[in-house]
N, C-alpha and C. Protein backbone atom coordinates (compact mmCIF):
# COMPACT_ATOMS: atom_id res chain seq x y z
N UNK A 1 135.42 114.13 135.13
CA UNK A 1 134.49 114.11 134.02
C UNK A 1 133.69 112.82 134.09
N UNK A 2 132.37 112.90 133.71
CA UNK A 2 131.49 111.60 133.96
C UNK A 2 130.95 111.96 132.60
N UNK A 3 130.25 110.68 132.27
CA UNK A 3 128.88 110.23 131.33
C UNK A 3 128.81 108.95 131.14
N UNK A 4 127.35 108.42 131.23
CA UNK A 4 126.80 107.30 131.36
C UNK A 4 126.54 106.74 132.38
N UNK A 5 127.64 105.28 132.50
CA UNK A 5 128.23 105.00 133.57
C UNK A 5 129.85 104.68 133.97
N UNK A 6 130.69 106.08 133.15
CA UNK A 6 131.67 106.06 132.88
C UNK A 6 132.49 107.15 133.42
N UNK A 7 133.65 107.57 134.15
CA UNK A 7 134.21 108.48 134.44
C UNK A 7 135.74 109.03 133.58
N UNK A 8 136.58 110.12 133.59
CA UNK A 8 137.53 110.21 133.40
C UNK A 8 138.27 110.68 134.61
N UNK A 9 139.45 110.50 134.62
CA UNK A 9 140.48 111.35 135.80
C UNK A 9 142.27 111.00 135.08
N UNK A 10 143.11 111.79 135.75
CA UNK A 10 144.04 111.66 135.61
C UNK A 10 144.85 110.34 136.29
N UNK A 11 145.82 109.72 135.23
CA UNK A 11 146.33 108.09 136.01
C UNK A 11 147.07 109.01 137.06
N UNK A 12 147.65 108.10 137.85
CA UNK A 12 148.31 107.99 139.03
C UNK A 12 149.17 107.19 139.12
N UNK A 13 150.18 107.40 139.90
CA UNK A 13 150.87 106.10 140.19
C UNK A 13 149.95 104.91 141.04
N UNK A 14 148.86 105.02 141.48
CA UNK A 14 148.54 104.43 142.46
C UNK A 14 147.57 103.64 141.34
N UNK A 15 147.66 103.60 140.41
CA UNK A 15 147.08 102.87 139.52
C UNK A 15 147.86 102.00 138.91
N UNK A 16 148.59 101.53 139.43
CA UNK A 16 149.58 101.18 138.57
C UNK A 16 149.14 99.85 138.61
N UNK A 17 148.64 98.66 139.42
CA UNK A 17 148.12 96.96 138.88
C UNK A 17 147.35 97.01 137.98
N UNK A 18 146.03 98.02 137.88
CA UNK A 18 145.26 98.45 137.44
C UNK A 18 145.57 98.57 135.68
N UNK A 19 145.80 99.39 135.59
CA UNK A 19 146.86 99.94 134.42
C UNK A 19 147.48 99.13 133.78
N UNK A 20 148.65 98.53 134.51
CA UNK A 20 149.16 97.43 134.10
C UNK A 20 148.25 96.31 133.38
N UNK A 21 147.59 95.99 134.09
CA UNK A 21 146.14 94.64 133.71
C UNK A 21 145.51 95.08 131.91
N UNK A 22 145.06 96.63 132.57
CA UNK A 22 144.93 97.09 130.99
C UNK A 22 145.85 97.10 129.57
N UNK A 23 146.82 97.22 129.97
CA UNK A 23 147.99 96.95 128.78
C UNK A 23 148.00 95.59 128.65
N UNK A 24 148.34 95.22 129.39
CA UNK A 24 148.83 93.59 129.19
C UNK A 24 148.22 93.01 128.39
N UNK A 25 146.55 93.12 128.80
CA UNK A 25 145.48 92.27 128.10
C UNK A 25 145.56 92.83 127.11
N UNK A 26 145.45 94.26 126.65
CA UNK A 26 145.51 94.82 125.25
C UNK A 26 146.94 94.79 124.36
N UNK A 27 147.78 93.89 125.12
CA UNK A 27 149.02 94.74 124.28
C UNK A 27 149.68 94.44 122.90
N UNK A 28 148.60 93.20 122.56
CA UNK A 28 148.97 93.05 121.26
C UNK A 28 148.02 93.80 120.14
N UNK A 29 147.20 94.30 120.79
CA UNK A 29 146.43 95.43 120.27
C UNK A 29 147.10 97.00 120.10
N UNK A 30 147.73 96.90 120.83
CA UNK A 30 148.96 98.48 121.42
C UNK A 30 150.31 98.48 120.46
N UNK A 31 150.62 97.49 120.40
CA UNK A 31 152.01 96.98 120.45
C UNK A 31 152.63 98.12 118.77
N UNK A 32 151.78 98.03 117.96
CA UNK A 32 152.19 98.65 116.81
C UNK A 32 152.12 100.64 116.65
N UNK A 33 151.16 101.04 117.55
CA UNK A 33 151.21 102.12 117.46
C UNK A 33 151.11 103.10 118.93
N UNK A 34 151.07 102.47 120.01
CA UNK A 34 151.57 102.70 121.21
C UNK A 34 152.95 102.23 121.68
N UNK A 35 153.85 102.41 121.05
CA UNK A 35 155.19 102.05 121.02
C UNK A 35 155.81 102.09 122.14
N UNK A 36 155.79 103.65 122.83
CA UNK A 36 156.33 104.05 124.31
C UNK A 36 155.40 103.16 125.15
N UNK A 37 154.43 102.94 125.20
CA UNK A 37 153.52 102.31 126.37
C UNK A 37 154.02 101.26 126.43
N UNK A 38 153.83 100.54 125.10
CA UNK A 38 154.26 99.18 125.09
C UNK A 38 155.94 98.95 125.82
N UNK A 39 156.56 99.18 125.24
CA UNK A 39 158.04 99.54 125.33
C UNK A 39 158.00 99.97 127.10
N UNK A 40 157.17 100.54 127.95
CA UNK A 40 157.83 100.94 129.36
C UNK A 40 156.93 100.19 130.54
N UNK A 41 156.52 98.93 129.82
CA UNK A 41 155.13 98.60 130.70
C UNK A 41 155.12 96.96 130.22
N UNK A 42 156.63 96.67 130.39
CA UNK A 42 156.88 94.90 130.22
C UNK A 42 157.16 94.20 131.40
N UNK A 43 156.75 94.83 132.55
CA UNK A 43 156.72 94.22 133.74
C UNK A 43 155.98 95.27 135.13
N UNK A 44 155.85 95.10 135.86
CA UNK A 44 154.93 96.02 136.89
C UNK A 44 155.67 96.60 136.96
N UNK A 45 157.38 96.15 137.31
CA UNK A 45 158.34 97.29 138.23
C UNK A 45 158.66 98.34 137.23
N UNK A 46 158.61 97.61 135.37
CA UNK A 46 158.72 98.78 134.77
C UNK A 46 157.89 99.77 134.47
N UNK A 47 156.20 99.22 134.60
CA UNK A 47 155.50 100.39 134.62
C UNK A 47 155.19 101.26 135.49
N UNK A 48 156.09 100.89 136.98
CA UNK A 48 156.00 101.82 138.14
C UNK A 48 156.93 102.58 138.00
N UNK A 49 158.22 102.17 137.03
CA UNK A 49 159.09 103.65 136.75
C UNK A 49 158.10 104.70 135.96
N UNK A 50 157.99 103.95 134.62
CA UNK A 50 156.81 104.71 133.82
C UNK A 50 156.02 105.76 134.26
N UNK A 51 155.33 105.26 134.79
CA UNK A 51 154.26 106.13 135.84
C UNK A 51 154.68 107.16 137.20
N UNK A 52 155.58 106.94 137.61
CA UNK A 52 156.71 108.19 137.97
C UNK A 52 156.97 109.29 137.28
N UNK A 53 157.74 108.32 135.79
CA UNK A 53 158.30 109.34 135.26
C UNK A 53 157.36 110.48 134.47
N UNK A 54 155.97 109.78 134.01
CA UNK A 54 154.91 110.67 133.78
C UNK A 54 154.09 111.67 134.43
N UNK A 55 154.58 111.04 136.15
CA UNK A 55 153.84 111.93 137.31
C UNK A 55 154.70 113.33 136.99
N UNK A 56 155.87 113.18 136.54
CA UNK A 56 156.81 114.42 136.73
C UNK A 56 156.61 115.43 135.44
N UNK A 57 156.67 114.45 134.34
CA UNK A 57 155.94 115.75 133.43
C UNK A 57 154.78 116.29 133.55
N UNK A 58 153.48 115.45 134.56
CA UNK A 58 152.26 116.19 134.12
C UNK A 58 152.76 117.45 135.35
N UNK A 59 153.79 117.42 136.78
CA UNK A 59 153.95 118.51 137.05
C UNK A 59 154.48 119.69 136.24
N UNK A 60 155.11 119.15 135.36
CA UNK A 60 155.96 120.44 134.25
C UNK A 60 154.89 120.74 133.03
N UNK A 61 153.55 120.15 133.10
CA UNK A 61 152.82 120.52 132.22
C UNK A 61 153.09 120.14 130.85
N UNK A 62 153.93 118.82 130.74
CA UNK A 62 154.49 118.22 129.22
C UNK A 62 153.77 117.43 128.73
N UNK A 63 152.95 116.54 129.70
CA UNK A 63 152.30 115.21 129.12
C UNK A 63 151.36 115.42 130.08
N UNK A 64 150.12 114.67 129.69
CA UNK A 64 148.18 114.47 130.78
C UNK A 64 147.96 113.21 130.49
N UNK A 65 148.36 112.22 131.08
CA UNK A 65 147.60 110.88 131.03
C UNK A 65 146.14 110.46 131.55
N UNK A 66 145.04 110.15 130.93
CA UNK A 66 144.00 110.54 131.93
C UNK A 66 143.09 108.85 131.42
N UNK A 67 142.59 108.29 132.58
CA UNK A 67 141.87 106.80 131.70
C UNK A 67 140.41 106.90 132.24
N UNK A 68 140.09 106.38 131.55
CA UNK A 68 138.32 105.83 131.81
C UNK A 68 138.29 104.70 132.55
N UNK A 69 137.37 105.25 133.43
CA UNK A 69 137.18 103.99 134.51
C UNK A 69 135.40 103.69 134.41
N UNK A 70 135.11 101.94 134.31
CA UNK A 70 134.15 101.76 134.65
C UNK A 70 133.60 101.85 135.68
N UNK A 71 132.73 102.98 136.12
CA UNK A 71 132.30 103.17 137.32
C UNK A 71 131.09 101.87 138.53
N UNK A 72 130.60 101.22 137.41
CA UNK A 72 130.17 99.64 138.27
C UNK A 72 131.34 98.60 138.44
N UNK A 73 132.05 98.72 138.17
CA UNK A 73 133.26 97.93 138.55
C UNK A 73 134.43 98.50 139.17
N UNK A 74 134.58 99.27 138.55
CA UNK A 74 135.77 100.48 138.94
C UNK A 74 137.16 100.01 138.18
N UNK A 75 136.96 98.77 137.01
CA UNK A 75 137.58 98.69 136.25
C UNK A 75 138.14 100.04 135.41
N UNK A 76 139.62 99.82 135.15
CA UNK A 76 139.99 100.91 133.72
C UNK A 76 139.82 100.27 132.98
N UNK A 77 139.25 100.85 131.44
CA UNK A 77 138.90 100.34 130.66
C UNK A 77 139.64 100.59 129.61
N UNK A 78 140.14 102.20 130.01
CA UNK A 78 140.24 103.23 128.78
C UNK A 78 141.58 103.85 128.93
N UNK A 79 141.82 104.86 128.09
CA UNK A 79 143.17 105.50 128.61
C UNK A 79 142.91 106.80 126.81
N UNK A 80 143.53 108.24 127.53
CA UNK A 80 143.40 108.73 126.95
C UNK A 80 144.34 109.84 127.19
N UNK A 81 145.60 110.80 126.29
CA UNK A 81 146.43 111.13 127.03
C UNK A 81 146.62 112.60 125.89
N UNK A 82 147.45 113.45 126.17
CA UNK A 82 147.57 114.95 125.43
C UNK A 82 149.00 114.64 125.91
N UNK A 83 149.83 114.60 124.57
CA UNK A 83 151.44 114.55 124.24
C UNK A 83 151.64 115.99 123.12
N UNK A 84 152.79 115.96 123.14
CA UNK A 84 153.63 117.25 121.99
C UNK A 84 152.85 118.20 121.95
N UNK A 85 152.52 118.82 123.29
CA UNK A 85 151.88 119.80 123.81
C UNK A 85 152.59 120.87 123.37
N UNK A 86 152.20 121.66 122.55
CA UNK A 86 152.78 123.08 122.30
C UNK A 86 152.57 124.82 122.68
N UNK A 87 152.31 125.39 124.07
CA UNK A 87 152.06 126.10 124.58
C UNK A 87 152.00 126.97 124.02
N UNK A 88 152.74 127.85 122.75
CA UNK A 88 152.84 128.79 122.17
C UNK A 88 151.52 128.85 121.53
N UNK A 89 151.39 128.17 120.75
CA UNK A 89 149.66 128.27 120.23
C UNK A 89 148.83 128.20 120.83
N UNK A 90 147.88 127.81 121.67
CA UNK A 90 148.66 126.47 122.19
C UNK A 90 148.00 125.40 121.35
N UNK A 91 148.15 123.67 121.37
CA UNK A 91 148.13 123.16 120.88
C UNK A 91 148.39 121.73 121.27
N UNK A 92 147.48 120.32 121.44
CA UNK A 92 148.60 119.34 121.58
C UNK A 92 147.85 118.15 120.95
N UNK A 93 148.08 117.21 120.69
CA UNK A 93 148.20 115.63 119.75
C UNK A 93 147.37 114.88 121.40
N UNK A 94 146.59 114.23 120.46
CA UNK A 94 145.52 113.53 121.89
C UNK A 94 145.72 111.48 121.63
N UNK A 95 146.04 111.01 122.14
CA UNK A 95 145.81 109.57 122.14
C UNK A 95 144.62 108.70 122.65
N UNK A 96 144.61 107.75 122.20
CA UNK A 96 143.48 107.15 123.19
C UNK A 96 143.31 105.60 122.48
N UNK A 97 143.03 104.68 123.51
CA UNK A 97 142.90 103.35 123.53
C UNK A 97 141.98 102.78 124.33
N UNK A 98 140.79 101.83 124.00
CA UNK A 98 140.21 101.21 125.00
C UNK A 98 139.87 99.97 124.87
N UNK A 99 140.04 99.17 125.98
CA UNK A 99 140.06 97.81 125.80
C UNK A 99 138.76 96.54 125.19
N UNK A 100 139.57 95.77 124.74
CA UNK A 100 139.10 94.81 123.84
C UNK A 100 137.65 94.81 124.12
N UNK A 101 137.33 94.64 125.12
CA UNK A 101 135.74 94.46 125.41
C UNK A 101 135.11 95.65 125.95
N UNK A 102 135.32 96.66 125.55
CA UNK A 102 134.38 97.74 125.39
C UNK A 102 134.73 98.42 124.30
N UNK A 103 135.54 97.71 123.18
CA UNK A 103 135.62 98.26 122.18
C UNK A 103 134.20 97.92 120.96
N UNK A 104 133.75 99.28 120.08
CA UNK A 104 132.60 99.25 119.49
C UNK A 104 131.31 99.15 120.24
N UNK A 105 131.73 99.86 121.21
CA UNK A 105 130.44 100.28 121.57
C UNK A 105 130.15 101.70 121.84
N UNK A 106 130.31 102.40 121.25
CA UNK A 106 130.15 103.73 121.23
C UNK A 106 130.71 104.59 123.02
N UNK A 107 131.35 103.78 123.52
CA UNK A 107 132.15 104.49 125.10
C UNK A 107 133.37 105.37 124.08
N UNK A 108 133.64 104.97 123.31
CA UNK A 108 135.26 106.18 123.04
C UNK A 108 135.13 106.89 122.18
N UNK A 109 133.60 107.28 121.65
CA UNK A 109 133.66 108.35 120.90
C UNK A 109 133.01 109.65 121.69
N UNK A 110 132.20 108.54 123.01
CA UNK A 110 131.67 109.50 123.86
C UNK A 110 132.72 110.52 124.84
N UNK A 111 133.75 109.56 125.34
CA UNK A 111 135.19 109.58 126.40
C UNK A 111 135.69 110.91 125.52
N UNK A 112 136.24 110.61 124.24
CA UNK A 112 136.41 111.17 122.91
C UNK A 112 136.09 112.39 123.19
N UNK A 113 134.66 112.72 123.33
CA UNK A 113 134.68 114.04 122.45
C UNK A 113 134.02 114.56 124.07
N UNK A 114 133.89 114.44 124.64
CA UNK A 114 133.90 115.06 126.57
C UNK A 114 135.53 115.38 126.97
N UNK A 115 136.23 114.54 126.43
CA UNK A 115 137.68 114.73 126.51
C UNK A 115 137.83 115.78 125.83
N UNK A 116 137.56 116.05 124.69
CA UNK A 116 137.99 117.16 124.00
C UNK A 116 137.33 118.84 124.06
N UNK A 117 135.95 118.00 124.87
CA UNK A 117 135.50 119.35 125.28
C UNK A 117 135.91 120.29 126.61
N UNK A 118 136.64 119.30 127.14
CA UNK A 118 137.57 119.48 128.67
C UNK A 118 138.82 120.46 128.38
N UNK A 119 139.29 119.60 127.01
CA UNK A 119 140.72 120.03 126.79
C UNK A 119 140.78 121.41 126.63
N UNK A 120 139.64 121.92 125.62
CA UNK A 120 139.21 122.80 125.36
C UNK A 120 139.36 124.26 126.44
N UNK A 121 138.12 123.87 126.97
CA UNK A 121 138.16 124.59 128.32
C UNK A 121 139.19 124.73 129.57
N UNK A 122 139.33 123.32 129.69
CA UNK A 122 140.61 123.03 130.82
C UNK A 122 142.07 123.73 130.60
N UNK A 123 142.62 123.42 129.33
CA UNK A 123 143.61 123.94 128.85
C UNK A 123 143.85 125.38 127.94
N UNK A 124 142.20 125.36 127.71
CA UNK A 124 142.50 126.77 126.57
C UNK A 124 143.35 126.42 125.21
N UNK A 125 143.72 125.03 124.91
CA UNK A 125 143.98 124.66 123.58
C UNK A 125 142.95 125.23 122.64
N UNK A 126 143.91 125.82 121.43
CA UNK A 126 143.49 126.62 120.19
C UNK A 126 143.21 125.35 119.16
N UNK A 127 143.70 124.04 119.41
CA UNK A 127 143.40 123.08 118.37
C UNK A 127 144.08 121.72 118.73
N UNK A 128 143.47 120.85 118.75
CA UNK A 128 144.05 119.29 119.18
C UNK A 128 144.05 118.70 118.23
N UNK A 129 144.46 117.56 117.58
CA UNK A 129 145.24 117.08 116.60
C UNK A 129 145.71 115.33 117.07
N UNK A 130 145.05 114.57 116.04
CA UNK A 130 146.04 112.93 116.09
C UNK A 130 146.46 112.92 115.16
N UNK A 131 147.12 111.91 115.13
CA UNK A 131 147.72 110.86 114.37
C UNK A 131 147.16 109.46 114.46
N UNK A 132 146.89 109.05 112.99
CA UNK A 132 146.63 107.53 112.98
C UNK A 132 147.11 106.95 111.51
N UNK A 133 147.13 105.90 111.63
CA UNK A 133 147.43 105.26 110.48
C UNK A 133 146.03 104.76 109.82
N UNK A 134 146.43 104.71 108.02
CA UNK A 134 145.20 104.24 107.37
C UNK A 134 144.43 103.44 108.04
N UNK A 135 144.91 102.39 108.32
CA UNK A 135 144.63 100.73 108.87
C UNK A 135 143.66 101.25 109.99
N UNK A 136 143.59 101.98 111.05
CA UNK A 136 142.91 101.88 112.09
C UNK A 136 141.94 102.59 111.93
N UNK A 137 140.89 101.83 111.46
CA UNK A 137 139.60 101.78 111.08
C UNK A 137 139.05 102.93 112.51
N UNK A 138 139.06 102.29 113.86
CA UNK A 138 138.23 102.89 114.39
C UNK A 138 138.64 104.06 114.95
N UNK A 139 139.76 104.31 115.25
CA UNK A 139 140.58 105.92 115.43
C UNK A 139 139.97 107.09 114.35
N UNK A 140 140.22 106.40 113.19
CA UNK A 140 139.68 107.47 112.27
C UNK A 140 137.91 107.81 112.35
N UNK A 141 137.02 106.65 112.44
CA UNK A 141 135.81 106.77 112.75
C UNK A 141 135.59 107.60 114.36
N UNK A 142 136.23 107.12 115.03
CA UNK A 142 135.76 108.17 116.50
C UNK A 142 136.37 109.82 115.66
N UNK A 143 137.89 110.14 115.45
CA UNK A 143 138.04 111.40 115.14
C UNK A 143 137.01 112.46 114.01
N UNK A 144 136.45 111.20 113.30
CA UNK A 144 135.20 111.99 112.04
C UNK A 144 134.08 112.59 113.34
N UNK A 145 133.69 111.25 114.01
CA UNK A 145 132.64 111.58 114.62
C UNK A 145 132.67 112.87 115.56
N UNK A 146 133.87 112.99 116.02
CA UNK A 146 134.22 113.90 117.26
C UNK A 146 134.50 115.63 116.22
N UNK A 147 134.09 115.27 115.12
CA UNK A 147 134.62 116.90 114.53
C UNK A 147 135.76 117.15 114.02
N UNK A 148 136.36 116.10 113.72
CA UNK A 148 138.17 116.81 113.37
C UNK A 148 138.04 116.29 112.28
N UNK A 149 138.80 116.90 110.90
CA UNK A 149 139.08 117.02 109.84
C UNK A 149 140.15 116.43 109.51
N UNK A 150 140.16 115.70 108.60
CA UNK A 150 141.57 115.53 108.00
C UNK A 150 142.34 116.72 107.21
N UNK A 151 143.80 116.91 108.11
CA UNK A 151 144.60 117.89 107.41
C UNK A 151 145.44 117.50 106.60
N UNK A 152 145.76 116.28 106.12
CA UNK A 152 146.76 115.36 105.54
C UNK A 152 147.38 114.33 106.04
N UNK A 153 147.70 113.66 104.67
CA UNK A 153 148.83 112.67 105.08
C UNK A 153 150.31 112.62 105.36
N UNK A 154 150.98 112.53 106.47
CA UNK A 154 152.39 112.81 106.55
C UNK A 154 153.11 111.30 106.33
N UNK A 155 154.03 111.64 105.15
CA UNK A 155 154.35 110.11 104.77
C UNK A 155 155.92 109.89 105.46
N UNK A 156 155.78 108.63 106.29
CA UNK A 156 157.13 108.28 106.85
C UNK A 156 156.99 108.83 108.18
N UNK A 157 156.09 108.74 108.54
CA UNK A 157 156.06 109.48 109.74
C UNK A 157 156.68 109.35 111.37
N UNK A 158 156.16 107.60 111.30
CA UNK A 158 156.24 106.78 112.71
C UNK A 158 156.96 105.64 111.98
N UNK A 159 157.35 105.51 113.39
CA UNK A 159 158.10 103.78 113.09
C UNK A 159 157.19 102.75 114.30
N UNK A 160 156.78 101.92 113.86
CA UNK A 160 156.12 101.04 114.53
C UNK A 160 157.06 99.97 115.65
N UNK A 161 156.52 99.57 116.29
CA UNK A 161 157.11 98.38 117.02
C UNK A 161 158.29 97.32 116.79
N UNK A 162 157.40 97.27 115.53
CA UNK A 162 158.39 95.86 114.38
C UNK A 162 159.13 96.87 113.72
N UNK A 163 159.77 97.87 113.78
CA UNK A 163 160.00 98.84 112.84
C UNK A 163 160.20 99.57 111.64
N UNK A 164 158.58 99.05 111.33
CA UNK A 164 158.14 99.25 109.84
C UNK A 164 157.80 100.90 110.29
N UNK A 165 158.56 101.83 108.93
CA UNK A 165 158.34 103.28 108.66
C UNK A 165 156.97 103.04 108.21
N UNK A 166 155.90 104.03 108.77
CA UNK A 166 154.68 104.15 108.12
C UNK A 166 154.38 105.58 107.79
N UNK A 167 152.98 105.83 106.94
CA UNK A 167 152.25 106.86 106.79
C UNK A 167 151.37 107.36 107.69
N UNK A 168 150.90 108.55 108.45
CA UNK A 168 149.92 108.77 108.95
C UNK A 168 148.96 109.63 109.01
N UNK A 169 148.00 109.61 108.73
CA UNK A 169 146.67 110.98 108.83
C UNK A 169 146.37 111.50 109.66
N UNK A 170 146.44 112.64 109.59
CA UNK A 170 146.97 113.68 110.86
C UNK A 170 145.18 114.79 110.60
N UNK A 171 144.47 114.23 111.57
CA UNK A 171 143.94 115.02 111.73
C UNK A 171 143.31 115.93 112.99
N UNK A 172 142.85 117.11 112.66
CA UNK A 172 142.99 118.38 113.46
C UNK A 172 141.07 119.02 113.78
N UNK A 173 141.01 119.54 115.14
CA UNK A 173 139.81 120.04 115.41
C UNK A 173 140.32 121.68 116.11
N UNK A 174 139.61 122.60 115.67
CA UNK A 174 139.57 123.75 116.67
C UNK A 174 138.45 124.55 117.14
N UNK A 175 139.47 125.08 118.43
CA UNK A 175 137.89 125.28 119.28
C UNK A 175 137.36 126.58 119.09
């Protein structure tokens, strides 16, 4: 997937310095609501298990990790992934994070909603769906922009990093 001067593809293990570089620098940005990332990606050797162990679900079709790469640099910038994939409907919960300095500039609502028009098609998902908390101002602004509705608030939902129980707004788009 392309636009601008921006691409998407699926991570790799072979991304893994890469990747790594991206967390690190972001991870006090991550740290509260990317819990698993944070948590499997506190050293290279652990995010080369990580990234294994994700190579093996996207063969079983459980998890899609997929990042944005700056295509004049060939920097990752971005990262954007489809978890609690539910085949029966089908159905799955979309993530996404992009780093400090290409954040607010309109790249992740674009990534955003090309991503979702992929998912769409690619997967034949009947409806994709996040989660965010009040606080994150710009999650909720990309998901307005991208078409998804708020379906409610689920209270107690997540446990954060520091492991404060929170609330989260769960909202939903279908295709």
């Amino acid at each position: 997937m392309k636009f601008d001067n921006y691409s998407i593809r699926l991570l790799t293990v072979e991304d893994l310095k890469p990747y790594f570089k991206l967390v690190e620098k972001n991870r006090s940005r991550l740290e509260d609501f990317f819990t698993g990332t944070v948590s499997k990606t506190q050293t290279l050797e652990d995010t080369k298990t990580f990234l294994v162990e994700i190579t093996e679900l996207v063969k079983n079709k459980k998890y899609f990790p997929y990042i944005i790469i700056d295509n004049s640099t060939g920097t990752i910038i971005g990262f954007l992934d489809l978890k609690n994939i539910d085949w029966n409907i089908p159905k799955s919960e979309l993530g996404c994070y992009i780093d400090k300095d290409y954040s607010g500039k309109g790249i992740t609502s674009k990534a955003f909603q090309l991503f979702c028009d992929f998912c769409f098609t690619e997967y034949n998902f009947k409806k994709l769906f996040l989660r965010t908390h009040a606080s994150n101002h710009s999650a909720r602004k990309v998901a307005e922009k991208c078409g998804f509705e708020i379906e409610g608030t689920i209270r107690c939902d997540y446990k954060t990093t520091s492991g404060e129980i929170v609330d989260l707004i769960y909202y939903g788009k279908l295709n």
